[in-house]
Protein backbone atom coordinates (compact mmCIF):
# COMPACT_ATOMS: atom_id res chain seq x y z
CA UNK A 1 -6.09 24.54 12.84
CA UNK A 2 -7.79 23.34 16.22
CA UNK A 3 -8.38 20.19 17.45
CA UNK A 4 -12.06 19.75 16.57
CA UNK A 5 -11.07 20.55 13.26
CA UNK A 6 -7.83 18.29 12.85
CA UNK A 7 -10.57 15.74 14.46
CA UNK A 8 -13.06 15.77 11.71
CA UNK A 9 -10.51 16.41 9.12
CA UNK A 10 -9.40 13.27 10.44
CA UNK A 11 -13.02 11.11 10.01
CA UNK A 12 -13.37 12.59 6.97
CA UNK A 13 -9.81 11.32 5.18
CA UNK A 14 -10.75 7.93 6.67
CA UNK A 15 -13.95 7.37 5.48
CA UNK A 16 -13.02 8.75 2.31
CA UNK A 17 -9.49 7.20 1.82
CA UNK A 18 -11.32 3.81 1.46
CA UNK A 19 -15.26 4.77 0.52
CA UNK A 20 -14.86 5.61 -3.66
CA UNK A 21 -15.72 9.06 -3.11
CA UNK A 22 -12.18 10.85 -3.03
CA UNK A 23 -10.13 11.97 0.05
CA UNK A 24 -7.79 14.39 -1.64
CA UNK A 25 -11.00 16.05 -2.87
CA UNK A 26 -13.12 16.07 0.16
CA UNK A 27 -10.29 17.08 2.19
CA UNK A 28 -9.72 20.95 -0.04
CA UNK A 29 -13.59 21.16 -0.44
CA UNK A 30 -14.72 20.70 3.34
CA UNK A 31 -12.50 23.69 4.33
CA UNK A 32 -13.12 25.76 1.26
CA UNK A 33 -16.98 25.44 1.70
CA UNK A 34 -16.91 26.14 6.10
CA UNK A 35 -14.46 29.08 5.28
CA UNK A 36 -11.77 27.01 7.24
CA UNK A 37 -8.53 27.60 6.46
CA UNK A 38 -7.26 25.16 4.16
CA UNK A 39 -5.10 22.60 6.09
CA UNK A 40 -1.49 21.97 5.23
CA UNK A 41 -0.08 19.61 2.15
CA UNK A 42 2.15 18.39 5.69
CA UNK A 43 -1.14 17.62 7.71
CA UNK A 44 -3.16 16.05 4.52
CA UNK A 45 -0.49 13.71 3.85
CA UNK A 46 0.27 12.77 7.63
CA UNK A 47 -3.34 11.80 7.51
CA UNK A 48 -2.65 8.91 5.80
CA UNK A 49 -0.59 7.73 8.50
CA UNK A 50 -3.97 7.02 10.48
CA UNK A 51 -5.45 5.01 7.05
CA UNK A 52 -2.59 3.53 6.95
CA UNK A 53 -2.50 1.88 10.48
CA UNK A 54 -6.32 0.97 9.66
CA UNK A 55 -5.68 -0.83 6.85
CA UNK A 56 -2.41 -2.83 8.60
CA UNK A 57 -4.78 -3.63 10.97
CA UNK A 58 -7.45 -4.86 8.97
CA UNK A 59 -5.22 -6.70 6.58
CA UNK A 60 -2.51 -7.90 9.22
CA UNK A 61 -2.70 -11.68 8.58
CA UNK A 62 -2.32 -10.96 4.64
CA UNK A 63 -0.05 -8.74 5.04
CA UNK A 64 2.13 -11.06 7.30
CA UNK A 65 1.62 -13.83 5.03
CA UNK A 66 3.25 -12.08 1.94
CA UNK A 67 6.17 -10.96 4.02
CA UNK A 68 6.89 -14.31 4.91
CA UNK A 69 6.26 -15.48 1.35
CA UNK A 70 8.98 -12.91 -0.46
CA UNK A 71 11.51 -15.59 -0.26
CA UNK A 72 9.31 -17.66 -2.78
CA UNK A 73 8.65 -14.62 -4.53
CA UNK A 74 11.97 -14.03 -5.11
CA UNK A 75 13.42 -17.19 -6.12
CA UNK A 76 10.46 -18.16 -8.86
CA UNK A 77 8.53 -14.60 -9.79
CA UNK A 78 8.02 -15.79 -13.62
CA UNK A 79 6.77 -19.04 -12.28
CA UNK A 80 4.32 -17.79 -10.01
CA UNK A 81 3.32 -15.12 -12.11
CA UNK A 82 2.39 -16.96 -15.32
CA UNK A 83 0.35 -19.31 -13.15
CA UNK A 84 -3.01 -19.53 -13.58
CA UNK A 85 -4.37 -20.57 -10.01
CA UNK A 86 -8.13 -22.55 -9.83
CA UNK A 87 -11.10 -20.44 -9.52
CA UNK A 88 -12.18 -20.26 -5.82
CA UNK A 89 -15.89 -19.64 -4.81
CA UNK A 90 -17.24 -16.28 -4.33
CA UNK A 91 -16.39 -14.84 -0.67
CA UNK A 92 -13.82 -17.25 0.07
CA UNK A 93 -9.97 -16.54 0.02
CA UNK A 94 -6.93 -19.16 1.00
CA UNK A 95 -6.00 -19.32 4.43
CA UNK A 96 -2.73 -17.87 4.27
CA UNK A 97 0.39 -19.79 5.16
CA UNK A 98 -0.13 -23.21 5.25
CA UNK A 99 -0.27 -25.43 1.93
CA UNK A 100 2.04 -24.58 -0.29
CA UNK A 101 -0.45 -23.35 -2.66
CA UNK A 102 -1.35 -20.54 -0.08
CA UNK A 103 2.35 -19.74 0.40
CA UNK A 104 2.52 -19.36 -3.50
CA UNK A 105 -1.04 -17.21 -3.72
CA UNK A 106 0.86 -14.77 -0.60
CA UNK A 107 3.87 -15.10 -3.00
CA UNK A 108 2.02 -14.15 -5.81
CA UNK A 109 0.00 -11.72 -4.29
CA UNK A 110 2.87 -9.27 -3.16
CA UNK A 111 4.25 -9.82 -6.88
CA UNK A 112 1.63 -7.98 -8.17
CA UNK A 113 0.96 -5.29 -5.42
CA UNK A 114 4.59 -4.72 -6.35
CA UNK A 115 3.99 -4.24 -10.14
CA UNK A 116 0.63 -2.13 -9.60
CA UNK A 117 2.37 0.01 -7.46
CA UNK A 118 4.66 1.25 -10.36
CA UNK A 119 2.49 3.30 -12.27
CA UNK A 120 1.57 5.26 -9.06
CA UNK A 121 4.79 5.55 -8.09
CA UNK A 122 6.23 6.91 -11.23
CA UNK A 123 3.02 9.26 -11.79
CA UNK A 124 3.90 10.68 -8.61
CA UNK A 125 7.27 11.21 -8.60
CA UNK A 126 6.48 13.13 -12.31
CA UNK A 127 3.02 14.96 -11.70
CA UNK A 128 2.58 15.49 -7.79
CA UNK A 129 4.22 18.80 -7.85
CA UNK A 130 2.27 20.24 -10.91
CA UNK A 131 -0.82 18.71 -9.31
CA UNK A 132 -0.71 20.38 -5.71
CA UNK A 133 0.71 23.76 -7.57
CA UNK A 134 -2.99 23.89 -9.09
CA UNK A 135 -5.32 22.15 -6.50
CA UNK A 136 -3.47 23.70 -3.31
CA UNK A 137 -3.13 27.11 -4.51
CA UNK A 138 -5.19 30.25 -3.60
CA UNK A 139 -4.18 31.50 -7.47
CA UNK A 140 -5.99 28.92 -8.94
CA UNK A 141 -8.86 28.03 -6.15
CA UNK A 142 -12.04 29.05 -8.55
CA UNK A 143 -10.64 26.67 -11.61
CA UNK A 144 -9.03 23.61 -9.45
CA UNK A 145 -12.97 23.57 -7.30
CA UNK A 146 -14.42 22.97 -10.64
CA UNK A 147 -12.04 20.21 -11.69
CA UNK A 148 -12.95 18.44 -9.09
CA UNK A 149 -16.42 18.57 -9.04
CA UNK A 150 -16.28 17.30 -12.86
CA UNK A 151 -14.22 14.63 -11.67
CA UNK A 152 -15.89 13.76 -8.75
CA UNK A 153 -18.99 13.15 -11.34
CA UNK A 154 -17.45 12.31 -14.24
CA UNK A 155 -15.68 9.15 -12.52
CA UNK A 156 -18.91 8.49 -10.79
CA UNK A 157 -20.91 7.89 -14.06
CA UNK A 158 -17.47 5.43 -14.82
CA UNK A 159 -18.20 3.47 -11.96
CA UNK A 160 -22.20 3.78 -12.32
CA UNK A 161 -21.28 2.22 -15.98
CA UNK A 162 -18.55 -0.48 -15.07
CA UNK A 163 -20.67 -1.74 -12.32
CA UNK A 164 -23.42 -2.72 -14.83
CA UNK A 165 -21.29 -3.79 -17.76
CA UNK A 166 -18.50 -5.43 -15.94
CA UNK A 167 -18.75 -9.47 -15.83
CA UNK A 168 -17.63 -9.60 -12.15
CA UNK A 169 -16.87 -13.49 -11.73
CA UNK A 170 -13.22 -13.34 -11.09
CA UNK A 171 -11.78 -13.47 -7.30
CA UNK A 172 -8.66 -12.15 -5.89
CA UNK A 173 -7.25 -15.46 -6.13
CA UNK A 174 -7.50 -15.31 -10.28
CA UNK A 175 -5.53 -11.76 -10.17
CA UNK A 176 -2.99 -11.63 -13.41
CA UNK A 177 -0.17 -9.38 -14.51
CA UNK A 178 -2.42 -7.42 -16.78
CA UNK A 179 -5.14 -6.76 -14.21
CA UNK A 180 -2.71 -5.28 -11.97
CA UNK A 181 -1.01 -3.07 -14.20
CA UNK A 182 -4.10 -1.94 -14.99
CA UNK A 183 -6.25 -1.37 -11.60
CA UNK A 184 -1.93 -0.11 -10.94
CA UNK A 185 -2.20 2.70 -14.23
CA UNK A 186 -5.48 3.40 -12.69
CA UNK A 187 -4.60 4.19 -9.17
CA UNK A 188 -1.95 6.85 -10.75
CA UNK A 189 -4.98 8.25 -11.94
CA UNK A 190 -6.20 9.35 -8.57
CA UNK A 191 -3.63 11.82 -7.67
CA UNK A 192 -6.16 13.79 -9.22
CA UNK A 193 -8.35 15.25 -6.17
CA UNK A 194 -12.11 14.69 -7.02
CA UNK A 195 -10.72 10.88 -8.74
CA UNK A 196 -11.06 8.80 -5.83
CA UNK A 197 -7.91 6.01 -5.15
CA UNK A 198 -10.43 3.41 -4.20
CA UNK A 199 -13.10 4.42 -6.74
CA UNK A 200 -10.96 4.23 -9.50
CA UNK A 201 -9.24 0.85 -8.60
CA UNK A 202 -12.40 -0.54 -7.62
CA UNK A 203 -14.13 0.90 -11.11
CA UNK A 204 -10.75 -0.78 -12.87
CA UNK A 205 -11.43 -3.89 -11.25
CA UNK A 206 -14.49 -4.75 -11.92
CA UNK A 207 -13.78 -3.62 -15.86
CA UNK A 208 -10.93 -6.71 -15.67
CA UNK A 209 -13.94 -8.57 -14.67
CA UNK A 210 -13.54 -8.77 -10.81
CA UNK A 211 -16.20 -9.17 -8.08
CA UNK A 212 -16.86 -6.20 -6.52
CA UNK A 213 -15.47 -7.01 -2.98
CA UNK A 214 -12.46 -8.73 -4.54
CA UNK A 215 -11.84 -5.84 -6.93
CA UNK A 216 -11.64 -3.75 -3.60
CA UNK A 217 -9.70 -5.89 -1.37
CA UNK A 218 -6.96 -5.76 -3.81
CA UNK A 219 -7.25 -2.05 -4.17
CA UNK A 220 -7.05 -1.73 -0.20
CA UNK A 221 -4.09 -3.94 -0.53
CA UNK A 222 -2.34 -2.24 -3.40
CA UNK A 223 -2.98 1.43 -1.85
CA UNK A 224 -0.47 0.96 0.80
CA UNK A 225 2.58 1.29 -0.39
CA UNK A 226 1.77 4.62 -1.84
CA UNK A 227 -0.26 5.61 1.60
CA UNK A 228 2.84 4.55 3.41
CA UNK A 229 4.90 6.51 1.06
CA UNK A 230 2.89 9.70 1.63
CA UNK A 231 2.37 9.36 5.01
CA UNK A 232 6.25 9.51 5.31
CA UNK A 233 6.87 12.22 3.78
CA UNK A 234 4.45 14.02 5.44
CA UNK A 235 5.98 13.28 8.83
CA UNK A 236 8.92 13.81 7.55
CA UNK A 237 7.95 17.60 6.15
CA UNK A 238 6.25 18.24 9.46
CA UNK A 239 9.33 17.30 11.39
CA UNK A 240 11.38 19.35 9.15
CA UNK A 241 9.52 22.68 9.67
CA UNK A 242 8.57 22.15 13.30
CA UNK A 243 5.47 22.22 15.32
CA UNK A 244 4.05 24.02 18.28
CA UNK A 245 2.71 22.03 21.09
CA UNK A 246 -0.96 22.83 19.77
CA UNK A 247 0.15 21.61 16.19
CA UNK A 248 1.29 18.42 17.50
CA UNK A 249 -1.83 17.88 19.54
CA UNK A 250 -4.18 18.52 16.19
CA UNK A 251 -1.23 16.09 14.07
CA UNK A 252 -2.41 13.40 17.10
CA UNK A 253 -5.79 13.43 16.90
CA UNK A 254 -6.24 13.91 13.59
CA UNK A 255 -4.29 10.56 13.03
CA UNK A 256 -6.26 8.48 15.47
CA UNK A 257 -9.18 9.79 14.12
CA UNK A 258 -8.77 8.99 10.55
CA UNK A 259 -7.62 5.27 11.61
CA UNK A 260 -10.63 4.78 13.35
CA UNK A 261 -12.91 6.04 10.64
CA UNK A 262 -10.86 4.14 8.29
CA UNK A 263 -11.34 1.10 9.98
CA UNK A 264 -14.59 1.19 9.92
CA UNK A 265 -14.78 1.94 6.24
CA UNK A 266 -12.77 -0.87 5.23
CA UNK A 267 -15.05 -3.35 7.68
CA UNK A 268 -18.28 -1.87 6.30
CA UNK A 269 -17.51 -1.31 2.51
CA UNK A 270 -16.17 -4.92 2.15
CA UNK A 271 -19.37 -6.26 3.66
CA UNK A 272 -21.70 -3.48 1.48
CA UNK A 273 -19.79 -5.12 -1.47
CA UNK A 274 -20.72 -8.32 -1.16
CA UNK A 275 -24.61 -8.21 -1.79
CA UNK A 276 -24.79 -4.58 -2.96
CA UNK A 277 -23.69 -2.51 -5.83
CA UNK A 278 -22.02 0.89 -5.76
CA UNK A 279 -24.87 2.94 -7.00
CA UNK A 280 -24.77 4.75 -3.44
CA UNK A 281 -21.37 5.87 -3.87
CA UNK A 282 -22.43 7.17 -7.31
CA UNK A 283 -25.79 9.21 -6.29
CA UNK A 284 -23.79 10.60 -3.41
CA UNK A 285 -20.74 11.91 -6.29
CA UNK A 286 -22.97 13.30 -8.73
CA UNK A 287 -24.80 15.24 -5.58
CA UNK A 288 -21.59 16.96 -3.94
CA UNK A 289 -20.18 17.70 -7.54
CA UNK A 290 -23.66 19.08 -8.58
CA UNK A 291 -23.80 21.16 -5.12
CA UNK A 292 -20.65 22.86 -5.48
CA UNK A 293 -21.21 23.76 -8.90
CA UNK A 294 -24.15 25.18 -7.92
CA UNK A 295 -22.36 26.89 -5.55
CA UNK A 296 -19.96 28.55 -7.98
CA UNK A 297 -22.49 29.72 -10.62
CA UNK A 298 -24.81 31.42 -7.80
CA UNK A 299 -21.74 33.31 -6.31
CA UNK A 300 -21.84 31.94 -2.89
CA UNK A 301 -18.84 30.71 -2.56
């Protein structure tokens, strides 16, 4: 892989990590379709690294509130978790620190990133193998392309439907145990390439009856301990199998691009969010999946 590949491998696992149109599945079909080889399970994962530093920087302040809040956390987690905090309006969120209220949202907050975190956890720890066996393998390239393509528009018409059904008048601040073990059981749903980690927690949001830009803050939020987890082990494969000079220069860029691009996907999809719906997202699905089955049946590729 050269650097003007690693580059806009790079832009495209940004945008995609956060836009609800699948990285894991952009990132096998953009080399399968320019005849690229297909990058590394090292490289995709070490991506994430660059997301990951886009969304700490996004999110710092939150972030930094809920660190310094795991002392409340821990000393009153049934407490703060059978609260039921008052409704705030629509676009605002507590300044964190502060009150004590705020401290207990932070508190609160990192309780349930915690909990929806399990599923994902567990499903990966189970399933990942099996998973990049079939949609990382030259044995099984044909059958894994048109999984994802049916996901990638299958799980568009779910978010097309959920978007219009959904009662969406619940903010981040009204989050309960049951919405996060949900949007959580969801997100282990997206190891699936073609599922989308953002789409599907966003789609499971709104279904608890989220706003849209709350339903995707949280999902932002909740996505990084497993980014950070795969990140890490995909510096930690890459340092265990070594790396020319060249390698290391396309492992470089590639990160900085894909925190850049995810950067601005955060700061743009947030703000979409908040007057707009996701039908976008869901024409743009159903196109690529279309495409490359039309691909497929014509022979081209």
């Amino acid at each position: 892989m050269d650097t003007l590949e690693a580059i806009f491998l790079g832009i495209v696992q940004g945008l995609t990590e956060f836009l609800p149109i699948s990285s894991s599945g952009h990132l096998i079909l953009i080399p399968w379709l320019f005849g690229w080889e297909a990058s590394s399970l090292a490289f995709d994962a070490a991506l994430h690294l660059g997301t990951l530093l886009a969304v700490v920087v996004y999110f710092w302040r939150e972030i930094l509130a809920m660190i310094r809040a795991l002392p409340i956390a821990l000393s009153r987690p049934r407490e703060l978790l059978r609260s039921a905090p008052e409704p705030m309006p629509e676009g605002a969120y507590p300044v964190s620190g502060g009150s004590q209220a705020n401290r207990d949202h932070d508190a609160r907050l990192a309780l349930l990133i915690v909990i929806g975190s399990i599923p994902g956890g567990i499903a990966g720890l189970l399933g990942e193998s099996a998973i990049d066996s079939f949609f990382h393998s030259d044995d099984h390239r044909p059958a894994s392309i048109v999984a994802m393509a049916g996901l990638l528009i299958g799980f568009a018409l779910l978010l097309w439907i959920v978007d219009r059904a959904s009662a969406r008048q619940r903010g981040l601040d009204q989050l309960q145990v049951a919405d996060a073990v949900a949007v959580g059981i969801a997100q282990a749903m997206a190891l699936l390439p073609g599922v989308s980690r953002s789409g599907v927690t966003l789609t499971a949001g709104m279904w608890r009856g989220m706003r849209r830009a709350d339903a995707a803050r949280f999902s932002f939020l909740l996505g990084i301990p497993l980014v950070a987890a795969a990140g890490a082990k995909g510096l930690l494969d890459t340092l265990q199998a070594g790396m020319s000079a060249a390698e290391v220069s396309a492992f470089v860029w590639g990160i900085a691009a894909s925190a850049i691009s995810g950067f601005a996907a955060i700061w743009g999809l947030l703000r979409l969010l908040q007057t707009s719906s996701t039908t976008v997202f869901v024409i743009y699905r159903l196109v690529v999946g279309a495409f490359v089955l039309a691909l497929l049946a014509a022979g081209v590729r």
